[in-house]
C-alpha atoms as a PDB file:
ATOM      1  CA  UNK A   1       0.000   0.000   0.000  1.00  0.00           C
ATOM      2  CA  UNK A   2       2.918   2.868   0.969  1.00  0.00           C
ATOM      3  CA  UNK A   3       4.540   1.705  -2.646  1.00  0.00           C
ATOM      4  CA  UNK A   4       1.014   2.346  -4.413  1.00  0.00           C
ATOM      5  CA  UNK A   5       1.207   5.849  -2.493  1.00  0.00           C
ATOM      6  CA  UNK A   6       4.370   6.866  -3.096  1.00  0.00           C
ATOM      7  CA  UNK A   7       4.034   6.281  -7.006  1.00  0.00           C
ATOM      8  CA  UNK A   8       0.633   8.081  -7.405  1.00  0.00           C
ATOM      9  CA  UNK A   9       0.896  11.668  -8.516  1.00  0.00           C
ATOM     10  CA  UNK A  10      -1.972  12.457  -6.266  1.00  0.00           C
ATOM     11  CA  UNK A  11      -2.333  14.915  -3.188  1.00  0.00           C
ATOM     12  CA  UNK A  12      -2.912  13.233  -0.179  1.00  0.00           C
ATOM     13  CA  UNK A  13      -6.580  14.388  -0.054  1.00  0.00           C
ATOM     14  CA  UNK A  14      -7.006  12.958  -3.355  1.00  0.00           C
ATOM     15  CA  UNK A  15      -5.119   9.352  -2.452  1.00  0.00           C
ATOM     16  CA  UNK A  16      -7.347   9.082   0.268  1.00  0.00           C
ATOM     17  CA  UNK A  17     -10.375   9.689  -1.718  1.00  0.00           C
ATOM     18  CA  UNK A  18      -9.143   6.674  -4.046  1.00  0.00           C
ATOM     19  CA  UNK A  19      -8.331   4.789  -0.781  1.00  0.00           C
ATOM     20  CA  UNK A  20     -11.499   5.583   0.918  1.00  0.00           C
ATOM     21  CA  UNK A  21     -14.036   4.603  -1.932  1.00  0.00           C
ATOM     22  CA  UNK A  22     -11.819   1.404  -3.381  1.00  0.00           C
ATOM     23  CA  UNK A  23     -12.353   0.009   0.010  1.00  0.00           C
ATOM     24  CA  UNK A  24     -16.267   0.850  -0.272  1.00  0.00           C
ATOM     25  CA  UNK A  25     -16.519  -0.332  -3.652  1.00  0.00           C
ATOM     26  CA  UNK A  26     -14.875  -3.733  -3.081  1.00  0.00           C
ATOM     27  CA  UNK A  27     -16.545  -4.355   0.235  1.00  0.00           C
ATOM     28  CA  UNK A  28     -19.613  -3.837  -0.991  1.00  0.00           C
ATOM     29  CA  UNK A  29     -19.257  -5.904  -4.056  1.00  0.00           C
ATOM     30  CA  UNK A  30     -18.014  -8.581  -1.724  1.00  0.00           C
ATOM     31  CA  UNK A  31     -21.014  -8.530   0.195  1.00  0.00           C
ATOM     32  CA  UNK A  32     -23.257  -8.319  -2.509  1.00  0.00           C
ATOM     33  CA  UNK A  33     -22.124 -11.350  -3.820  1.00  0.00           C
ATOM     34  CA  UNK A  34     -22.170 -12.929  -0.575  1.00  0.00           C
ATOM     35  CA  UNK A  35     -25.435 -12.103   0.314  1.00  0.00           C
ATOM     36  CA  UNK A  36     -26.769 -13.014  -3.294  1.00  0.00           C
ATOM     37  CA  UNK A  37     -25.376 -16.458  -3.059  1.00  0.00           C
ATOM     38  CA  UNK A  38     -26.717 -17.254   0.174  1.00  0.00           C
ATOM     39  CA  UNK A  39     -30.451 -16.202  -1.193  1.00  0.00           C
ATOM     40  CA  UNK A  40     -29.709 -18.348  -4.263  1.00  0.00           C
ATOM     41  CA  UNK A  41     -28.623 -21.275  -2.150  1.00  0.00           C
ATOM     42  CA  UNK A  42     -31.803 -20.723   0.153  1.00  0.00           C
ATOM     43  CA  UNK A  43     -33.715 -20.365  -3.735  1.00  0.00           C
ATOM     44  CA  UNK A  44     -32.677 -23.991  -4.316  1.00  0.00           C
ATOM     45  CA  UNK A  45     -33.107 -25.774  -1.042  1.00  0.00           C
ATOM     46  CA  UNK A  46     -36.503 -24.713  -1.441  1.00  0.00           C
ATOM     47  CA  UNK A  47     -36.910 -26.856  -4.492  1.00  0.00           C
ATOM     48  CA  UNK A  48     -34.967 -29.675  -2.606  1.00  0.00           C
ATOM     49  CA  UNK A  49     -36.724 -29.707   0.389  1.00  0.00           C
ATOM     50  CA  UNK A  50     -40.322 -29.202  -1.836  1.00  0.00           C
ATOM     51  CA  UNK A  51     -39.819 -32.238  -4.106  1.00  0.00           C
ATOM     52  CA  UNK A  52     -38.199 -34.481  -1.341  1.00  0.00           C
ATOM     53  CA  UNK A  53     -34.814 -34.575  -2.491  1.00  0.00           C
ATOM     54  CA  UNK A  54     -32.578 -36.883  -0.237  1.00  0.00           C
ATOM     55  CA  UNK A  55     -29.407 -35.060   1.373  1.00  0.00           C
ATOM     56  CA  UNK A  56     -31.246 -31.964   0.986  1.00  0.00           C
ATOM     57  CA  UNK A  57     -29.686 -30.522   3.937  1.00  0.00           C
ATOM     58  CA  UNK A  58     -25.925 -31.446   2.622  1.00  0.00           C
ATOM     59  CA  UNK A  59     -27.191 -30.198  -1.054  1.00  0.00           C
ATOM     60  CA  UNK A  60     -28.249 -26.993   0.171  1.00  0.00           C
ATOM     61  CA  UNK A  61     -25.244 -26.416   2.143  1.00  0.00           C
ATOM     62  CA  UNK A  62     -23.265 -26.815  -1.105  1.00  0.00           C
ATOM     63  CA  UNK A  63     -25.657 -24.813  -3.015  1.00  0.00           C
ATOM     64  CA  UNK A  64     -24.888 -21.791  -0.643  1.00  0.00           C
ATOM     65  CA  UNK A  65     -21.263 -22.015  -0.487  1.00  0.00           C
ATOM     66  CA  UNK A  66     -21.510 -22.875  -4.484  1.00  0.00           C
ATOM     67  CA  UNK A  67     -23.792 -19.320  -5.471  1.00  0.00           C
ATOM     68  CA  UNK A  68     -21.423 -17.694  -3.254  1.00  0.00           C
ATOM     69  CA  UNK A  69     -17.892 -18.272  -5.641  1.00  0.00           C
ATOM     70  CA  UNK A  70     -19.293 -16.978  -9.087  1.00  0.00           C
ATOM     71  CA  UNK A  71     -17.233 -19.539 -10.976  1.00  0.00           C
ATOM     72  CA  UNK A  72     -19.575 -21.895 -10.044  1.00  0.00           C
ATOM     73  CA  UNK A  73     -23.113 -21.390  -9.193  1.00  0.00           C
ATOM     74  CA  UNK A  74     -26.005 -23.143  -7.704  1.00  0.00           C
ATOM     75  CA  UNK A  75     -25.584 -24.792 -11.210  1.00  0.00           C
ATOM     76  CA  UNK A  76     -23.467 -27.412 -10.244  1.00  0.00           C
ATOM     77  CA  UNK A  77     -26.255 -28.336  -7.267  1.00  0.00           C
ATOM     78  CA  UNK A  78     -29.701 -27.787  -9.068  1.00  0.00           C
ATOM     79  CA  UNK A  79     -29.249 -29.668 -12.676  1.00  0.00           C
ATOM     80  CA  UNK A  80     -27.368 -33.163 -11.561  1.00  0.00           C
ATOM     81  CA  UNK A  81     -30.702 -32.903  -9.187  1.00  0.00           C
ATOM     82  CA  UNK A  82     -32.931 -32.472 -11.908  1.00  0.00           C
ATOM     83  CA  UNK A  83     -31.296 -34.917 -14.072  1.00  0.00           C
ATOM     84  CA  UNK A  84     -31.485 -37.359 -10.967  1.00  0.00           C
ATOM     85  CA  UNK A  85     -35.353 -36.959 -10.384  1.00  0.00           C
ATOM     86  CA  UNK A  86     -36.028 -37.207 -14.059  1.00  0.00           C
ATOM     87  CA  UNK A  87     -33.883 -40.335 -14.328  1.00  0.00           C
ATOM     88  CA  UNK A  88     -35.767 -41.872 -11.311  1.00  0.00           C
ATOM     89  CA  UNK A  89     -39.135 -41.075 -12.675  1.00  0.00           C
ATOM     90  CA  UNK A  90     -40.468 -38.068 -11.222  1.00  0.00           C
ATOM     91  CA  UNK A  91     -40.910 -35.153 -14.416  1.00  0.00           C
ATOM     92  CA  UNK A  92     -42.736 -33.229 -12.502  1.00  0.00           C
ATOM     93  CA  UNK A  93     -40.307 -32.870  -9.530  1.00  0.00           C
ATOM     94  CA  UNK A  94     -37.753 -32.038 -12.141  1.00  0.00           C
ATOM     95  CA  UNK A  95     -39.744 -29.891 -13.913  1.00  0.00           C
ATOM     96  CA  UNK A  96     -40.067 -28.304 -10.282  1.00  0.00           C
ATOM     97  CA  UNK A  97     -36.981 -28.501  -9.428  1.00  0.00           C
ATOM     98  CA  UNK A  98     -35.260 -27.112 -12.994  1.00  0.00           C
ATOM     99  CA  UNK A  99     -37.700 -24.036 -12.334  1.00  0.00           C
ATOM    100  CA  UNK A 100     -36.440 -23.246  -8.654  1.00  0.00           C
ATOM    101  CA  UNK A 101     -32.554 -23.675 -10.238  1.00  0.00           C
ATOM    102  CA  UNK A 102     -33.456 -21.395 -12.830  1.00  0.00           C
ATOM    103  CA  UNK A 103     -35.552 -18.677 -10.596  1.00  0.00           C
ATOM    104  CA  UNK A 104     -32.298 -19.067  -8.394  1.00  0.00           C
ATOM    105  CA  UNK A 105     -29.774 -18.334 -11.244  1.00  0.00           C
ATOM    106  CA  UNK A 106     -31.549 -15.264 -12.363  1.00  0.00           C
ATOM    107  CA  UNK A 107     -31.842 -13.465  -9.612  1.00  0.00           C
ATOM    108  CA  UNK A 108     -28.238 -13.302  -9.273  1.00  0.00           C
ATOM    109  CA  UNK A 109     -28.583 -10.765 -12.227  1.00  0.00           C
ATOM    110  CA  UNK A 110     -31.703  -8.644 -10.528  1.00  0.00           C
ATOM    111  CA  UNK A 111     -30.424  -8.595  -6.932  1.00  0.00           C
ATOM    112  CA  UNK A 112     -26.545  -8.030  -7.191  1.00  0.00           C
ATOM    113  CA  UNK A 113     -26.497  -4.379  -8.934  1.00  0.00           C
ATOM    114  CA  UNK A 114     -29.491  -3.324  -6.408  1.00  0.00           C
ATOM    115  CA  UNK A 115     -27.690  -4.598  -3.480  1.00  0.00           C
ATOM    116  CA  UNK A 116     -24.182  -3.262  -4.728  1.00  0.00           C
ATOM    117  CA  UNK A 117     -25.727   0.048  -6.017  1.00  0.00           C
ATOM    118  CA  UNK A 118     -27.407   0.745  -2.341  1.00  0.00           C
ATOM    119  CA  UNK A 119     -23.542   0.429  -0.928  1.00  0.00           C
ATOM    120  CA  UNK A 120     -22.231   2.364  -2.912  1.00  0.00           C
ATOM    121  CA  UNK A 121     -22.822   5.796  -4.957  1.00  0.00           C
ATOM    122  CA  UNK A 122     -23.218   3.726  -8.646  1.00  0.00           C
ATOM    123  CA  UNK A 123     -26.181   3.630 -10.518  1.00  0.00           C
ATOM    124  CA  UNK A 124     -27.485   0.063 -10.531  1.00  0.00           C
ATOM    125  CA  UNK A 125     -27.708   0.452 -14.171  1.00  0.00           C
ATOM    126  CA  UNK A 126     -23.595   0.831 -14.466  1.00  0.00           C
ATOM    127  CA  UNK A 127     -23.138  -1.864 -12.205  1.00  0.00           C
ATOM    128  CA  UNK A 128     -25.547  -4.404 -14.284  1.00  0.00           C
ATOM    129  CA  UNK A 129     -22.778  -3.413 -17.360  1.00  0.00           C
ATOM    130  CA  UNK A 130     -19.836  -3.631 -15.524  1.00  0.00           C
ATOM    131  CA  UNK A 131     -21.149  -7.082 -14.870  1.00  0.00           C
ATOM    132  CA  UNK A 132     -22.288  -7.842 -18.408  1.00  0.00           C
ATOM    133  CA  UNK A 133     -18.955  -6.052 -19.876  1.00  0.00           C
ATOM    134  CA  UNK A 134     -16.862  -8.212 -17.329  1.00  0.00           C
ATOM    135  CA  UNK A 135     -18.286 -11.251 -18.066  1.00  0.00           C
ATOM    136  CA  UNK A 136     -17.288 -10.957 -21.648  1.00  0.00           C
ATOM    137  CA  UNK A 137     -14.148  -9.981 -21.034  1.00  0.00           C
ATOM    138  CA  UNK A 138     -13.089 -11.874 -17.779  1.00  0.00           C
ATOM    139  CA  UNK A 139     -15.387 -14.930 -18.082  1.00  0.00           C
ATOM    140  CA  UNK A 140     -17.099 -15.882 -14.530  1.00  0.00           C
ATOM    141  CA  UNK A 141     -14.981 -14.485 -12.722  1.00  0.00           C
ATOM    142  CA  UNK A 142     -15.632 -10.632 -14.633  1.00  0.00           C
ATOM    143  CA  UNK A 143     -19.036 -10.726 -12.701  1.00  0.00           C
ATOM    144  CA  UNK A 144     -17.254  -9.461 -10.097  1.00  0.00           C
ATOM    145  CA  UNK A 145     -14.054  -8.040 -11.700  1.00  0.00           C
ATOM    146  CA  UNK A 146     -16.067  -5.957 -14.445  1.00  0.00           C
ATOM    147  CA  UNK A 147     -18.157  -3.950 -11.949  1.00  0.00           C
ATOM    148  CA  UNK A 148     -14.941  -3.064  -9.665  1.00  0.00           C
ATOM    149  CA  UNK A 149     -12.829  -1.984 -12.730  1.00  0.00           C
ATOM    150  CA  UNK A 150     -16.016   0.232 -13.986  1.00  0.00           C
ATOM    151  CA  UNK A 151     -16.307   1.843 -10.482  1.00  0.00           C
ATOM    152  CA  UNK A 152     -12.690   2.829 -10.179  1.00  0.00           C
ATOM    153  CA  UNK A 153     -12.664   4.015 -13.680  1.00  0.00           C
ATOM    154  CA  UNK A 154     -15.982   6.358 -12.909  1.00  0.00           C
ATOM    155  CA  UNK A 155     -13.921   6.856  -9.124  1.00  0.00           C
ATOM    156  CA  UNK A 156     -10.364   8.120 -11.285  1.00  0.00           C
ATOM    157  CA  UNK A 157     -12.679  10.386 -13.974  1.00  0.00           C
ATOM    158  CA  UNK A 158     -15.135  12.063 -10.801  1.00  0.00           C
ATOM    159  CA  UNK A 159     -11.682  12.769  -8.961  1.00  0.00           C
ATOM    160  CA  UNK A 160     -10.178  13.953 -12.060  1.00  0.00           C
ATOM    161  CA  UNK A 161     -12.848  16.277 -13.320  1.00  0.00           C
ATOM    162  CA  UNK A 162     -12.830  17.291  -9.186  1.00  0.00           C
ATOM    163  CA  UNK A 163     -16.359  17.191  -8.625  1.00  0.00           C
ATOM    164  CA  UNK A 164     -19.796  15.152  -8.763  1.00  0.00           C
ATOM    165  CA  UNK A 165     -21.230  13.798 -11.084  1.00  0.00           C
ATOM    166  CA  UNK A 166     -24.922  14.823 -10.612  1.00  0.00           C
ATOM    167  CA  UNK A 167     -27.436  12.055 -10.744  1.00  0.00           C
ATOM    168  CA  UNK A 168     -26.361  10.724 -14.577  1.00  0.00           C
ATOM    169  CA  UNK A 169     -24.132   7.738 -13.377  1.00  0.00           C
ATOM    170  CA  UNK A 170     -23.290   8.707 -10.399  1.00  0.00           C
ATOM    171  CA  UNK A 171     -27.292   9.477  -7.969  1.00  0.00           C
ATOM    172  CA  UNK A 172     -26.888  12.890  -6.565  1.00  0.00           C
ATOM    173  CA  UNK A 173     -26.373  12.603  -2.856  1.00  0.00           C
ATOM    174  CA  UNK A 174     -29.608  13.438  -0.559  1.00  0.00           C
END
C-alpha cells in the first residue's frame, strides 16, 4: 500500500479519496455477492426440500457455499438434481426442481447491482454493465471483476474532473 502511495501523482486528499471509496466499492461488491449467493442457495433448497430430495440438507449447504464463488453457481447443485429426479421417474419434480434452479440463477442478475448500487454511490444500471462487460471480457470471474474496474474508472474520472457527477451515473447525494 505505501509503494502504491508513493508512485501516485496524487495529493494526499485525493489518495485518500481513491483509498477511501476502493475500500467501499470492493466491500460492498463482496457482500453483494455474498449475500446473493446465500439467497440463491436458500432459492434452491426450497426446491430440494419441496420435491423431497434426499441429502437436501448437505445439497443446500453446497448450493450456498456454491452461489457464493461466481465460478460456479447453484448450477453445479440444481441440474445433476434435476437430471437425478427425471432419471428416477419423477418429471414433474424435475420440472419443479429445474424451475427453482433457474428462478435461483436469475436473480443473481436482478439482486446483485441493487444490493451493490445501495452500498455504494453507482447507478445500478452501471453496475448491471460492468457485470455484463466483465463477463465478456473476464469470463465468470468478470461478474465481479467488471463492476470493480467500472467503479474505479468512474472513481479516477469524478476525482479527475474534481467534482460530482450529478445524478447521470453517479445518484446525486440526498
Amino acid at each position: 500500500m505505501n509503494y502504491i502511495k508513493s508512485i501516485l501523482p496524487f495529493s494526499k486528499e485525493v489518495e485518500k479519496k481513491i483509498f477511501e471509496n476502493t475500500y467501499g466499492l470492493t466491500a460492498s461488491i463482496i457482500y453483494g455477492q455474498i449475500f446473493v449467493g446465500l439467497i440463491q442457495g436458500i432459492i434452491v433448497s426450497l426446491g430440494l426440500f419441496l420435491f423431497g430430495v434426499p441429502n437436501a440438507l448437505l445439497l443446500t449447504l453446497v448450493a450456498c457455499i456454491a452461489a457464493i464463488i461466481p465460478i460456479f453457481g447453484p448450477v453445479i447443485v440444481w441440474v445433476p438434481v434435476t437430471i437425478y429426479l427425471f432419471a428416477a421417474g419423477n418429471p414433474f419434480a424435475a420440472l419443479g426442481m429445474a424451475i427453482f434452479g433457474l428462478i435461483s440463477s436469475v436473480i443473481d442478475n436482478i439482486l446483485k447491482p441493487i444490493i451493490v448500487s445501495k452500498r455504494t454511490s453507482i447507478h445500478s444500471s452501471v453496475i448491471l454493465i460492468g457485470m455484463v462487460g466483465g463477463f465478456f471480457l473476464f469470463g465468470m470471474l468478470g461478474l465481479i471483476l467488471g463492476p470493480l474496474v467500472l467503479a474505479y474508472l468512474l472513481v479516477i474520472l469524478e476525482i479527475y474532473r474534481n467534482k460530482k457527477i450529478p445524478g447521470a451515473i453517479i445518484p446525486a447525494s440526498e
